[in-house]
C-alpha atoms as a PDB file:
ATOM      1  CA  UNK A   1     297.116 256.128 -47.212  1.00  0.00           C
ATOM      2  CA  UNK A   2     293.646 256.421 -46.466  1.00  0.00           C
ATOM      3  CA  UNK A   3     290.805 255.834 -50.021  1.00  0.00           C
ATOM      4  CA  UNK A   4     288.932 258.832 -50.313  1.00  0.00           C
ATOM      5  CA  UNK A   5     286.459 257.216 -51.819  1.00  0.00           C
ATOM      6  CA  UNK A   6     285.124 255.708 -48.629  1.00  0.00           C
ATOM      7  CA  UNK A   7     286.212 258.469 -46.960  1.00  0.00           C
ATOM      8  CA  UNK A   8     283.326 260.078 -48.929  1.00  0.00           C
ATOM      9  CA  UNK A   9     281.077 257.074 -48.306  1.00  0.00           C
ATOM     10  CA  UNK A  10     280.921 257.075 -45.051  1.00  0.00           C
ATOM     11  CA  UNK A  11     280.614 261.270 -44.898  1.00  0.00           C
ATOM     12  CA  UNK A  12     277.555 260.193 -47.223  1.00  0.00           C
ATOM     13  CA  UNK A  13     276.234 257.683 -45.019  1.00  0.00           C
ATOM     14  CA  UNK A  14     276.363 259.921 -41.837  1.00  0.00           C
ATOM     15  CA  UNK A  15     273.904 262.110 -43.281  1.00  0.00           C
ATOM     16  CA  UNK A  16     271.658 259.836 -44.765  1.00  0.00           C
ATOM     17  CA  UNK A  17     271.328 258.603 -41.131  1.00  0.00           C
ATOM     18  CA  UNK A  18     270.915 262.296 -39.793  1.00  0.00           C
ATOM     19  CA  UNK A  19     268.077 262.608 -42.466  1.00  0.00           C
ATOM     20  CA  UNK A  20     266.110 259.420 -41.429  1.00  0.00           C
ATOM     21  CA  UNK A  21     265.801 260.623 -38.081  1.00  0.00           C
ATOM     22  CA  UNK A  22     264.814 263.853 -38.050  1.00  0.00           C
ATOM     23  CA  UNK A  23     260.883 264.419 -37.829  1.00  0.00           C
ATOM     24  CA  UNK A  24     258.896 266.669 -40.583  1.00  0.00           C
ATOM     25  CA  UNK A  25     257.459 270.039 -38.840  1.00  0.00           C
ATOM     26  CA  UNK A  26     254.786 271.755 -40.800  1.00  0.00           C
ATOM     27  CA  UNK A  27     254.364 275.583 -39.911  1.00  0.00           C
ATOM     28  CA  UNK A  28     251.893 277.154 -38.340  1.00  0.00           C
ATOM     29  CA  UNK A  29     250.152 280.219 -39.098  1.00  0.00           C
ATOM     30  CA  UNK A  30     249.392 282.601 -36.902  1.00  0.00           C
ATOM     31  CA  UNK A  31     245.658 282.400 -36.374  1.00  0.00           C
ATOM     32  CA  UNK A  32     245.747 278.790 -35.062  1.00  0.00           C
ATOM     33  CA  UNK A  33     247.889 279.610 -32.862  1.00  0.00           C
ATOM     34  CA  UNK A  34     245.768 282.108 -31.578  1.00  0.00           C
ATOM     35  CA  UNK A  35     242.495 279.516 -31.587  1.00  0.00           C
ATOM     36  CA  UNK A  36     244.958 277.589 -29.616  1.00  0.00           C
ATOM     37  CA  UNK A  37     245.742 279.720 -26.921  1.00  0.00           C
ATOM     38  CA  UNK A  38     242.089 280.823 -26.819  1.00  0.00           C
ATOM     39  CA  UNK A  39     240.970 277.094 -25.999  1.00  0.00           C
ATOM     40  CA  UNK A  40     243.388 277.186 -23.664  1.00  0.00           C
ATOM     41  CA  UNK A  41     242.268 280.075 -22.005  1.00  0.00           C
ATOM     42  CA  UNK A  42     238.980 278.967 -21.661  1.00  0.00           C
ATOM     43  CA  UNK A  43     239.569 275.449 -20.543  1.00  0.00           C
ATOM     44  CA  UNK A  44     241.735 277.292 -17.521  1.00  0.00           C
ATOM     45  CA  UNK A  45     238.945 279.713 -17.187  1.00  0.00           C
ATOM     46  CA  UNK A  46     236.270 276.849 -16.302  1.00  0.00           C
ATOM     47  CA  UNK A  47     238.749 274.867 -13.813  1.00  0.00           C
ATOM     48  CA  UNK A  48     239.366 278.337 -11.869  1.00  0.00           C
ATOM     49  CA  UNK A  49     235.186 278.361 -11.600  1.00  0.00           C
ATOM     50  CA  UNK A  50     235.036 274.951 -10.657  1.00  0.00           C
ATOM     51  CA  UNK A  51     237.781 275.507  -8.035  1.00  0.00           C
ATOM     52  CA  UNK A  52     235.856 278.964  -6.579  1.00  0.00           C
ATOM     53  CA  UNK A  53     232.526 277.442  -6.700  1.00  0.00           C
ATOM     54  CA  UNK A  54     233.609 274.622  -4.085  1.00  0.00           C
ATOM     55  CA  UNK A  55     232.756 275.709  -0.473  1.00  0.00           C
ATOM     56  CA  UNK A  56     235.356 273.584   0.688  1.00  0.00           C
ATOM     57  CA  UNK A  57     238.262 275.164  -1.377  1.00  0.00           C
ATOM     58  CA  UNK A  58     236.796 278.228  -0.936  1.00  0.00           C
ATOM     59  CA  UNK A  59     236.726 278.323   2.749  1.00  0.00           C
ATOM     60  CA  UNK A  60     240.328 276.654   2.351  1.00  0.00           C
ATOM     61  CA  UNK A  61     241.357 279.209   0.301  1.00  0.00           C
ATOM     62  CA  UNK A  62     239.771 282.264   2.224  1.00  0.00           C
ATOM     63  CA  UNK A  63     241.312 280.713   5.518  1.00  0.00           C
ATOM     64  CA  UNK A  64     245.032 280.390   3.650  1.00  0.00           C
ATOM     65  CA  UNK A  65     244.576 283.945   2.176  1.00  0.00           C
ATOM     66  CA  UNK A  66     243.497 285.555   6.089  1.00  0.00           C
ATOM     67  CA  UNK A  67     246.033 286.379   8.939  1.00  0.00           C
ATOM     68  CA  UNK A  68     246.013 283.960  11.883  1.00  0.00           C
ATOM     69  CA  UNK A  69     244.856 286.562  14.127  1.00  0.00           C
ATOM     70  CA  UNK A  70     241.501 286.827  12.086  1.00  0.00           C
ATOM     71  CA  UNK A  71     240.997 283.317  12.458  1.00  0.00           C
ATOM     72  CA  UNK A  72     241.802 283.400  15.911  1.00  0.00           C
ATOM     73  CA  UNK A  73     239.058 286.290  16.182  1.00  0.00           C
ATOM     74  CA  UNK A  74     236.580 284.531  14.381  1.00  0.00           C
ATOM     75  CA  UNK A  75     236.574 281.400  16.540  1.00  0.00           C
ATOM     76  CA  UNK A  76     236.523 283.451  19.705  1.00  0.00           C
ATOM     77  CA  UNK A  77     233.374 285.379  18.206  1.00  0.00           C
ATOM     78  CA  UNK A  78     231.777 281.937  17.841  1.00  0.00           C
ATOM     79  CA  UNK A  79     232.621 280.753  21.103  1.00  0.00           C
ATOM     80  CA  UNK A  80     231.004 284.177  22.625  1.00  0.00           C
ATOM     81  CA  UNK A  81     227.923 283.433  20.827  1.00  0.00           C
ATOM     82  CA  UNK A  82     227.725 279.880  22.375  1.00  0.00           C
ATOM     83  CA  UNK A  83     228.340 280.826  25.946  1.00  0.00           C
ATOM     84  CA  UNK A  84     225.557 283.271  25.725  1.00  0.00           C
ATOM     85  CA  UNK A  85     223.047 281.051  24.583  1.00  0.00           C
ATOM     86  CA  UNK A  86     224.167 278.888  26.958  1.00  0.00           C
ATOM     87  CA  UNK A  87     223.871 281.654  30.062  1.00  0.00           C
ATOM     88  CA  UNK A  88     220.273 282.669  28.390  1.00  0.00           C
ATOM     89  CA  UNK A  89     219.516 279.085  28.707  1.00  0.00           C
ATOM     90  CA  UNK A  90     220.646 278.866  32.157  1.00  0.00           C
ATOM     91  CA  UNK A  91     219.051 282.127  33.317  1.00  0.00           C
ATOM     92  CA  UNK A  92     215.570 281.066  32.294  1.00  0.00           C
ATOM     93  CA  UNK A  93     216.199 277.814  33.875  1.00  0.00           C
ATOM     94  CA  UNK A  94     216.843 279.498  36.985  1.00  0.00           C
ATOM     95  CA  UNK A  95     214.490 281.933  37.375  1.00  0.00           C
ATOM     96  CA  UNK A  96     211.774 278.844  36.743  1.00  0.00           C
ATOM     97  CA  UNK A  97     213.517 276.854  39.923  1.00  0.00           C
ATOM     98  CA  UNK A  98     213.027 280.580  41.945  1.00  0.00           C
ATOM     99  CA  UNK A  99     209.488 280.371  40.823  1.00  0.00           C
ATOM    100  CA  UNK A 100     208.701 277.141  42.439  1.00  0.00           C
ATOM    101  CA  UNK A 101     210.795 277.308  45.025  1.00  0.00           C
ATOM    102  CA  UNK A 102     208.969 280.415  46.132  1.00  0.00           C
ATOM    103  CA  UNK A 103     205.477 278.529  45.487  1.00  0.00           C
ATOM    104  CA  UNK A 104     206.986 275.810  47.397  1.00  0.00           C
ATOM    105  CA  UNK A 105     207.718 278.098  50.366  1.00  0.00           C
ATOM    106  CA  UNK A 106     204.151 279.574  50.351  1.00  0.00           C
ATOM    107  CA  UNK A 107     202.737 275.947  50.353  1.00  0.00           C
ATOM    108  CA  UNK A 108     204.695 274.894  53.018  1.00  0.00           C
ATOM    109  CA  UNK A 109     204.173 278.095  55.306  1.00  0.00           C
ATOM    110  CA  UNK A 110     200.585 277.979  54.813  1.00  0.00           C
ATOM    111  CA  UNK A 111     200.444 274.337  55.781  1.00  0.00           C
ATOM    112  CA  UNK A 112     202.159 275.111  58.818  1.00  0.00           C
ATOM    113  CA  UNK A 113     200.086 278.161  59.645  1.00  0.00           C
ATOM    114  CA  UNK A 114     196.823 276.202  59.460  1.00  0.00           C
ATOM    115  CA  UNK A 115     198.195 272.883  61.164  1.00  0.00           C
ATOM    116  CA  UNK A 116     199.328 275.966  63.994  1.00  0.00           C
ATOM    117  CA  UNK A 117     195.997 277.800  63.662  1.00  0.00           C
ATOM    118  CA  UNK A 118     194.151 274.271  64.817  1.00  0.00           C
ATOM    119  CA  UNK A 119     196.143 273.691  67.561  1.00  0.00           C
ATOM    120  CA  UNK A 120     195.740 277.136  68.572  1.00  0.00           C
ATOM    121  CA  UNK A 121     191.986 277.279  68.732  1.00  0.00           C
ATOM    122  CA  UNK A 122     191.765 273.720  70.396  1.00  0.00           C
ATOM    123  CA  UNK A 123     194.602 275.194  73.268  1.00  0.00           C
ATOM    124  CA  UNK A 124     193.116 278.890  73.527  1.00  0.00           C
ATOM    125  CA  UNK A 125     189.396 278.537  72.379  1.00  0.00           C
ATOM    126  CA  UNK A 126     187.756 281.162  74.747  1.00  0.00           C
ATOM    127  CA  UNK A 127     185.795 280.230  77.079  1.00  0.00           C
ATOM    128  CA  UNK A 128     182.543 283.479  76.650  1.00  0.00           C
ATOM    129  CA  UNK A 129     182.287 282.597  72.786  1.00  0.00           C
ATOM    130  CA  UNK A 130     178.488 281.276  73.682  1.00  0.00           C
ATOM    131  CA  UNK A 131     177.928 283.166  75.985  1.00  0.00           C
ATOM    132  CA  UNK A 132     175.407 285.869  74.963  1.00  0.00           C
ATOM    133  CA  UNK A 133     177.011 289.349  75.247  1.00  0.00           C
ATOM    134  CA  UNK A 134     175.346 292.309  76.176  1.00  0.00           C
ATOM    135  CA  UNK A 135     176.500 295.072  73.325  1.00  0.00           C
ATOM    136  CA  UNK A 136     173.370 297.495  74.259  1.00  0.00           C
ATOM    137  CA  UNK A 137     175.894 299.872  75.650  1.00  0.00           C
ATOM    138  CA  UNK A 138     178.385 300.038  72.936  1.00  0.00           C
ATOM    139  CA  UNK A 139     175.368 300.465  70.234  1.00  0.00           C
ATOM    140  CA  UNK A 140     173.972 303.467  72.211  1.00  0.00           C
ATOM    141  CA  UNK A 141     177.271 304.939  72.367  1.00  0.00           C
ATOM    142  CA  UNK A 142     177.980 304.381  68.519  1.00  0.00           C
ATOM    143  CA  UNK A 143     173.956 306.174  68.225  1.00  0.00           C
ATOM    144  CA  UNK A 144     174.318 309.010  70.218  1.00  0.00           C
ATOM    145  CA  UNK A 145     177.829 309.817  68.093  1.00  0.00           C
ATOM    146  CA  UNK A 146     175.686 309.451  65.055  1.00  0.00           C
ATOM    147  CA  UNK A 147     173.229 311.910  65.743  1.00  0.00           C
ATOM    148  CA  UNK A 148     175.816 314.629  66.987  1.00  0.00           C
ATOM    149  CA  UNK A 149     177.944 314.013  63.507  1.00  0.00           C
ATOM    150  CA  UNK A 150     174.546 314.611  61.933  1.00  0.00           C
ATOM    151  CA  UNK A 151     173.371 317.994  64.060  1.00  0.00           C
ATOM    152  CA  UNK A 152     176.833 319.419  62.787  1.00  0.00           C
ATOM    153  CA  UNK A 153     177.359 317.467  59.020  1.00  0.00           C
ATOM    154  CA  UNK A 154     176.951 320.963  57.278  1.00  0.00           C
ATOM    155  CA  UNK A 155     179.448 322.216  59.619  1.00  0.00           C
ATOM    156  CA  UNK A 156     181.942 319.707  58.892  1.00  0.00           C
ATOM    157  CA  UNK A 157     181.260 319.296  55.195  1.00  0.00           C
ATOM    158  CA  UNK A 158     182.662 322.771  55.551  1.00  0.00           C
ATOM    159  CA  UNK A 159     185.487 322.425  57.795  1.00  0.00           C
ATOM    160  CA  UNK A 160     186.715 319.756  55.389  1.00  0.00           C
ATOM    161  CA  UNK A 161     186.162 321.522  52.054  1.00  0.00           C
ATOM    162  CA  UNK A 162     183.440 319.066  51.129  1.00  0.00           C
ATOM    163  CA  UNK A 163     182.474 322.111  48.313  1.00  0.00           C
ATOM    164  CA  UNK A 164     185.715 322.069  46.547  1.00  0.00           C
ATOM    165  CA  UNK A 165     186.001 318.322  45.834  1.00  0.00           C
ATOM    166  CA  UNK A 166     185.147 317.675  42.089  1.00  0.00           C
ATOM    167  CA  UNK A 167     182.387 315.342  41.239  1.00  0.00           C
ATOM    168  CA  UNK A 168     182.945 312.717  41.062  1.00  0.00           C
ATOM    169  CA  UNK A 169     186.407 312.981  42.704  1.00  0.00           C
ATOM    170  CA  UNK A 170     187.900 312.265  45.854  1.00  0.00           C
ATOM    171  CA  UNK A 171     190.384 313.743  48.375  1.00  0.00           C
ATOM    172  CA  UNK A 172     192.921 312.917  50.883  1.00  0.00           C
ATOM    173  CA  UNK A 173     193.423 314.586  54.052  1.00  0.00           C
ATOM    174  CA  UNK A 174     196.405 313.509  56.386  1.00  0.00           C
ATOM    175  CA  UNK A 175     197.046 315.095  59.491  1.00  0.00           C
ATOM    176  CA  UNK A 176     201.078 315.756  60.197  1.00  0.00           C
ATOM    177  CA  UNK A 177     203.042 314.358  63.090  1.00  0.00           C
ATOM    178  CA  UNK A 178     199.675 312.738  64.076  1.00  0.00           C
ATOM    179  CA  UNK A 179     199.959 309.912  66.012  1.00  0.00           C
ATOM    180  CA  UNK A 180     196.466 309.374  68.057  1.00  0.00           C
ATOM    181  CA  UNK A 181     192.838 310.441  67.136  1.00  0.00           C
ATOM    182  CA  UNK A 182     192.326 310.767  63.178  1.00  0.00           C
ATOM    183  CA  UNK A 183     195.220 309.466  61.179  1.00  0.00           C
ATOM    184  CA  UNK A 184     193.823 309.809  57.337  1.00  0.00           C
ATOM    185  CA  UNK A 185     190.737 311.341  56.045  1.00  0.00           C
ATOM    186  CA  UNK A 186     188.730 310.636  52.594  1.00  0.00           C
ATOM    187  CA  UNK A 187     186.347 312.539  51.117  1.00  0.00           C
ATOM    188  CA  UNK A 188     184.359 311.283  48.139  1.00  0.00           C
ATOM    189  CA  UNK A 189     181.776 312.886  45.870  1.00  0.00           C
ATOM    190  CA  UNK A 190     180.004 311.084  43.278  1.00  0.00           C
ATOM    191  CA  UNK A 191     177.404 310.832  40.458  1.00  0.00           C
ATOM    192  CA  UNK A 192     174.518 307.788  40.375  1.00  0.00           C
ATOM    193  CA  UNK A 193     171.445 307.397  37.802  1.00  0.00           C
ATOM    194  CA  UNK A 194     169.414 307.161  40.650  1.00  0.00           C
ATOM    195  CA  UNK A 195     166.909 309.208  42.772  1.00  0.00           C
ATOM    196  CA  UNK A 196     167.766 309.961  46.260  1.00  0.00           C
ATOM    197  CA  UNK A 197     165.124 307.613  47.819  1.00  0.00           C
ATOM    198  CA  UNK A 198     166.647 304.667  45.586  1.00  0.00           C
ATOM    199  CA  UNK A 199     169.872 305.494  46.172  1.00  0.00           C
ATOM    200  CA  UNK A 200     168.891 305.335  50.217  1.00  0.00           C
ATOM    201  CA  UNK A 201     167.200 302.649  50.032  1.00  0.00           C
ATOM    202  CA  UNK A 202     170.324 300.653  48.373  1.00  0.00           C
ATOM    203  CA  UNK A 203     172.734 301.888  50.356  1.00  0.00           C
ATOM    204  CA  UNK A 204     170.530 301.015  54.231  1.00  0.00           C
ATOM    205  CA  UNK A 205     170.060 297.767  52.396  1.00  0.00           C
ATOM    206  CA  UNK A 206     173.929 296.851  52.311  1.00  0.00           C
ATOM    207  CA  UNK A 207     174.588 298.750  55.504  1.00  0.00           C
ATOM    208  CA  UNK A 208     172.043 295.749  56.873  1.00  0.00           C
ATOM    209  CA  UNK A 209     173.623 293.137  54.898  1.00  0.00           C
ATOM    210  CA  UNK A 210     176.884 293.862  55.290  1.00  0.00           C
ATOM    211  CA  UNK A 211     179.331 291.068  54.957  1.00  0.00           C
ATOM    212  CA  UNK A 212     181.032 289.113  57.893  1.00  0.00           C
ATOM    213  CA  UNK A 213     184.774 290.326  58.088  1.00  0.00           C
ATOM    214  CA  UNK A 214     188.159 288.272  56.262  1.00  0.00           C
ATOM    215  CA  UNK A 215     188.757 286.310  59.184  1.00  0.00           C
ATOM    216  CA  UNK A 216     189.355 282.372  60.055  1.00  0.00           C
ATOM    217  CA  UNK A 217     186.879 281.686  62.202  1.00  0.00           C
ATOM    218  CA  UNK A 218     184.005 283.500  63.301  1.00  0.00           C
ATOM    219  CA  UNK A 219     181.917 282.436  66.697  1.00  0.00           C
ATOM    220  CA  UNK A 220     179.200 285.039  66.740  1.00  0.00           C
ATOM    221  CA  UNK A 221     177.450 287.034  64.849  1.00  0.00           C
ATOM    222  CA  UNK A 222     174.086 289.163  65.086  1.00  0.00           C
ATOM    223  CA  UNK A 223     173.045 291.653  62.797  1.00  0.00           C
ATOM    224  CA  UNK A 224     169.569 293.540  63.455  1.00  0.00           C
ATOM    225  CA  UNK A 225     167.797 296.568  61.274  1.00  0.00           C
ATOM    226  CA  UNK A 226     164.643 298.817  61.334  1.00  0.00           C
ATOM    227  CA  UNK A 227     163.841 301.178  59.005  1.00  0.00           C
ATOM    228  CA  UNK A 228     166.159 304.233  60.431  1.00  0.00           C
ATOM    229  CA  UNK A 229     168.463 302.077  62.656  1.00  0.00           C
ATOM    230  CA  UNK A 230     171.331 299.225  61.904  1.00  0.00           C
ATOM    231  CA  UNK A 231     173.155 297.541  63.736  1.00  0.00           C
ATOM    232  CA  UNK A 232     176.280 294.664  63.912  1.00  0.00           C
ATOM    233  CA  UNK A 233     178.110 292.577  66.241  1.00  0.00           C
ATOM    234  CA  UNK A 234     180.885 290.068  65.117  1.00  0.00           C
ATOM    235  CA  UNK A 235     182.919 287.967  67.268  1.00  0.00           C
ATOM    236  CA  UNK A 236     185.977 286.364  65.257  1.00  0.00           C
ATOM    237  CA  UNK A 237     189.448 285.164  65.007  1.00  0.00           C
ATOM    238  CA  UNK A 238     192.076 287.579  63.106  1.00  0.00           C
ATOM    239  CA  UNK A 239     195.436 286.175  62.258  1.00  0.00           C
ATOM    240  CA  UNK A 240     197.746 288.329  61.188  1.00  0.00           C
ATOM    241  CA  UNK A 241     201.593 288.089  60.206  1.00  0.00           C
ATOM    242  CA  UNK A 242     201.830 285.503  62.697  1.00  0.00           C
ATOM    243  CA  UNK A 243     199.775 286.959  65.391  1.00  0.00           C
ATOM    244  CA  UNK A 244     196.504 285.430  66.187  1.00  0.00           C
ATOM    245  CA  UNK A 245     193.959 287.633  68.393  1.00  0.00           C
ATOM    246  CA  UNK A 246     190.320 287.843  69.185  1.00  0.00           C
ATOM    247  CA  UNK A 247     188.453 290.533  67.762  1.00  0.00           C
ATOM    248  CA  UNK A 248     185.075 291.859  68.739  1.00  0.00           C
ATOM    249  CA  UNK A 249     183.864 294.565  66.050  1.00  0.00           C
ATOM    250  CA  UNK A 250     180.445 296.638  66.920  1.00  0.00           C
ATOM    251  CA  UNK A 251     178.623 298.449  64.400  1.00  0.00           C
ATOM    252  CA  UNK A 252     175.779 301.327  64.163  1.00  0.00           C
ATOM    253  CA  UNK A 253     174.471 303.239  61.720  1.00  0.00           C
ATOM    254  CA  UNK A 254     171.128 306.159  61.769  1.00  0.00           C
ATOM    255  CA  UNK A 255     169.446 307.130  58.959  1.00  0.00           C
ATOM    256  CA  UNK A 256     168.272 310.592  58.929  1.00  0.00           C
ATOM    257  CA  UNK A 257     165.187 311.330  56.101  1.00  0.00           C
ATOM    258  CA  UNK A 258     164.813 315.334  55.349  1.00  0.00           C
ATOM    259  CA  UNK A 259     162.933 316.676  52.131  1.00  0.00           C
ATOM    260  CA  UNK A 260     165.486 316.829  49.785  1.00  0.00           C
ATOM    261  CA  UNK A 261     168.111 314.617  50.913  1.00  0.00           C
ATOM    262  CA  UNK A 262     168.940 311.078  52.781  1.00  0.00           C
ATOM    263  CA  UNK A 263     171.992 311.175  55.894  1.00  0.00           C
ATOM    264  CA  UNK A 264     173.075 307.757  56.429  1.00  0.00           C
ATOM    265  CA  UNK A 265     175.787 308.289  59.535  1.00  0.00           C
ATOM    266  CA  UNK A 266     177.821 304.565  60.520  1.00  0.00           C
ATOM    267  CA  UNK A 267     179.751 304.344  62.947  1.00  0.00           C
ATOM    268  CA  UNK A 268     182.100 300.912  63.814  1.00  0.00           C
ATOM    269  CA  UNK A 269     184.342 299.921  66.564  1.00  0.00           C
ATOM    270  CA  UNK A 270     187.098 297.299  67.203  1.00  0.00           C
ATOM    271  CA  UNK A 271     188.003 295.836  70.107  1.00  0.00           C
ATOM    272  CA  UNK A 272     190.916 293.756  70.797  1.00  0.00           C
ATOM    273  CA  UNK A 273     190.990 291.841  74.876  1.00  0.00           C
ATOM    274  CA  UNK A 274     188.853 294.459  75.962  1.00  0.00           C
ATOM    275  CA  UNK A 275     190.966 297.406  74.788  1.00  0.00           C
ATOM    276  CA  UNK A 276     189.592 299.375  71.645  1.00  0.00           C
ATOM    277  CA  UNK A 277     192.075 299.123  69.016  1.00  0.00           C
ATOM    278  CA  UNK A 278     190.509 301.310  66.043  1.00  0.00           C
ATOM    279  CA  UNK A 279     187.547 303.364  66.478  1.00  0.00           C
ATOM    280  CA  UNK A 280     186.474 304.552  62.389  1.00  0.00           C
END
């Protein structure tokens, strides 16, 4: 039969040993644990703003939060933009190699065209360019078609509707389904600070200088003025689109003096291997 009294002892012991281990709690109100969660709160709240301000986890985070077809999108859009900078590039770069190649072309064709034009004149150099040519015939001609435009200028002024061109102005006259004869008319009207005797006189004086013709070569000239007659003979070499010909080009002109005005008539002719090619 079992003692009772360590039956007891050892029921006492047993919770003397529960006792020793068990840890003392103290109680806590409620407004620590509010401070508590509060500095909780706010430590949580500062990591979340250190997370968001990082670029990195930001553009991790917007790239996690977005479909794939956005991001598929947005890395098409960016390889759009590249290939046209790169075709803008490319287009500049070849209208630059057009450029020159163009400026290249003209280089070469004119090099050609004057390496031709020398061999041409040393193969088909005429043989009357010093001779002395006898143009008394052609500048009576040109003279005696002066002085009938002047016996009938009035007329003609009037024919051509000299009176209704606006001064200064200009008009255009163009015969239709014209062919031969007159192929374009001008008429010009115009204003100068001038008197009529210095506007005369400037005018005969360029009629008697007038310039020698855009050709290559020229092989005679001769110009010779009085005080009511002009005239001009040139003797040159035309080259044009290829085509190199001889061109003889006579000029007249008559000035007529009346009280209150100045006629200056000029007449000029063209002549290409004896055949007249423009008559103006």
């Amino acid at each position: 039969m079992a003692d009772p009294s360590l039956h007891q002892a050892r029921v006492t012991s047993g919770r003397s040993s529960n006792l020793s281990f068990k840890c003392p709690t103290k109680r806590k109100n409620r407004k620590e644990q509010i401070n508590e969660l509060r500095a909780l709160v706010a430590a949580l709240t500062q990591q979340i703003q250190l997370l968001n301000s990082s670029p990195v986890n930001s553009s991790i985070a917007s790239a996690e939060n977005c479909h794939p077809w956005e991001r598929i999108a947005t890395r098409q859009h960016k390889l759009r933009l590249k290939a046209e900078e790169q075709n803008a590039a490319l287009l500049r770069m070849k209208k630059i190699q057009q450029r020159e190649i163009k400026n290249f072309k003209r280089m070469f064709r004119r090099r050609i065209d004057e390496e031709l034009m020398g061999n041409r004149l040393l193969l088909r150099r005429p043989k009357h360019v010093h001779e002395l040519v006898d143009n008394s015939r052609t500048f009576a001609d040109l003279l005696r078609r002066s002085e009938e435009l002047y016996a009938s200028v009035d007329q003609i002024f009037q024919e051509k509707g000299m009176d209704k061109v606006s001064c200064p102005g200009r008009a255009c006259q163009v015969p239709q389904h014209s062919t031969i004869g007159t192929l374009a008319e001008f008429l010009d009207k115009n204003l100068v600070p001038f008197s009529v005797q210095q506007t005369a006189r400037a005018v005969w004086r360029c009629l008697g200088r007038r310039k020698i013709p855009n050709a290559d070569h020229v092989y005679a000239e001769d110009y010779q003025q009085n005080e009511d007659t002009t005239t001009s003979y040139v003797h040159f070499l035309c080259s044009v689109g290829g085509t190199v010909a001889y061109i003889q080009e006579h000029g007249a002109a008559r000035k007529f003096v009346e009280e209150n005005r100045t006629m200056i008539v000029s007449q000029m002719t063209s002549e290409l291997a004896g055949k007249e090619i423009g008559s103006f």
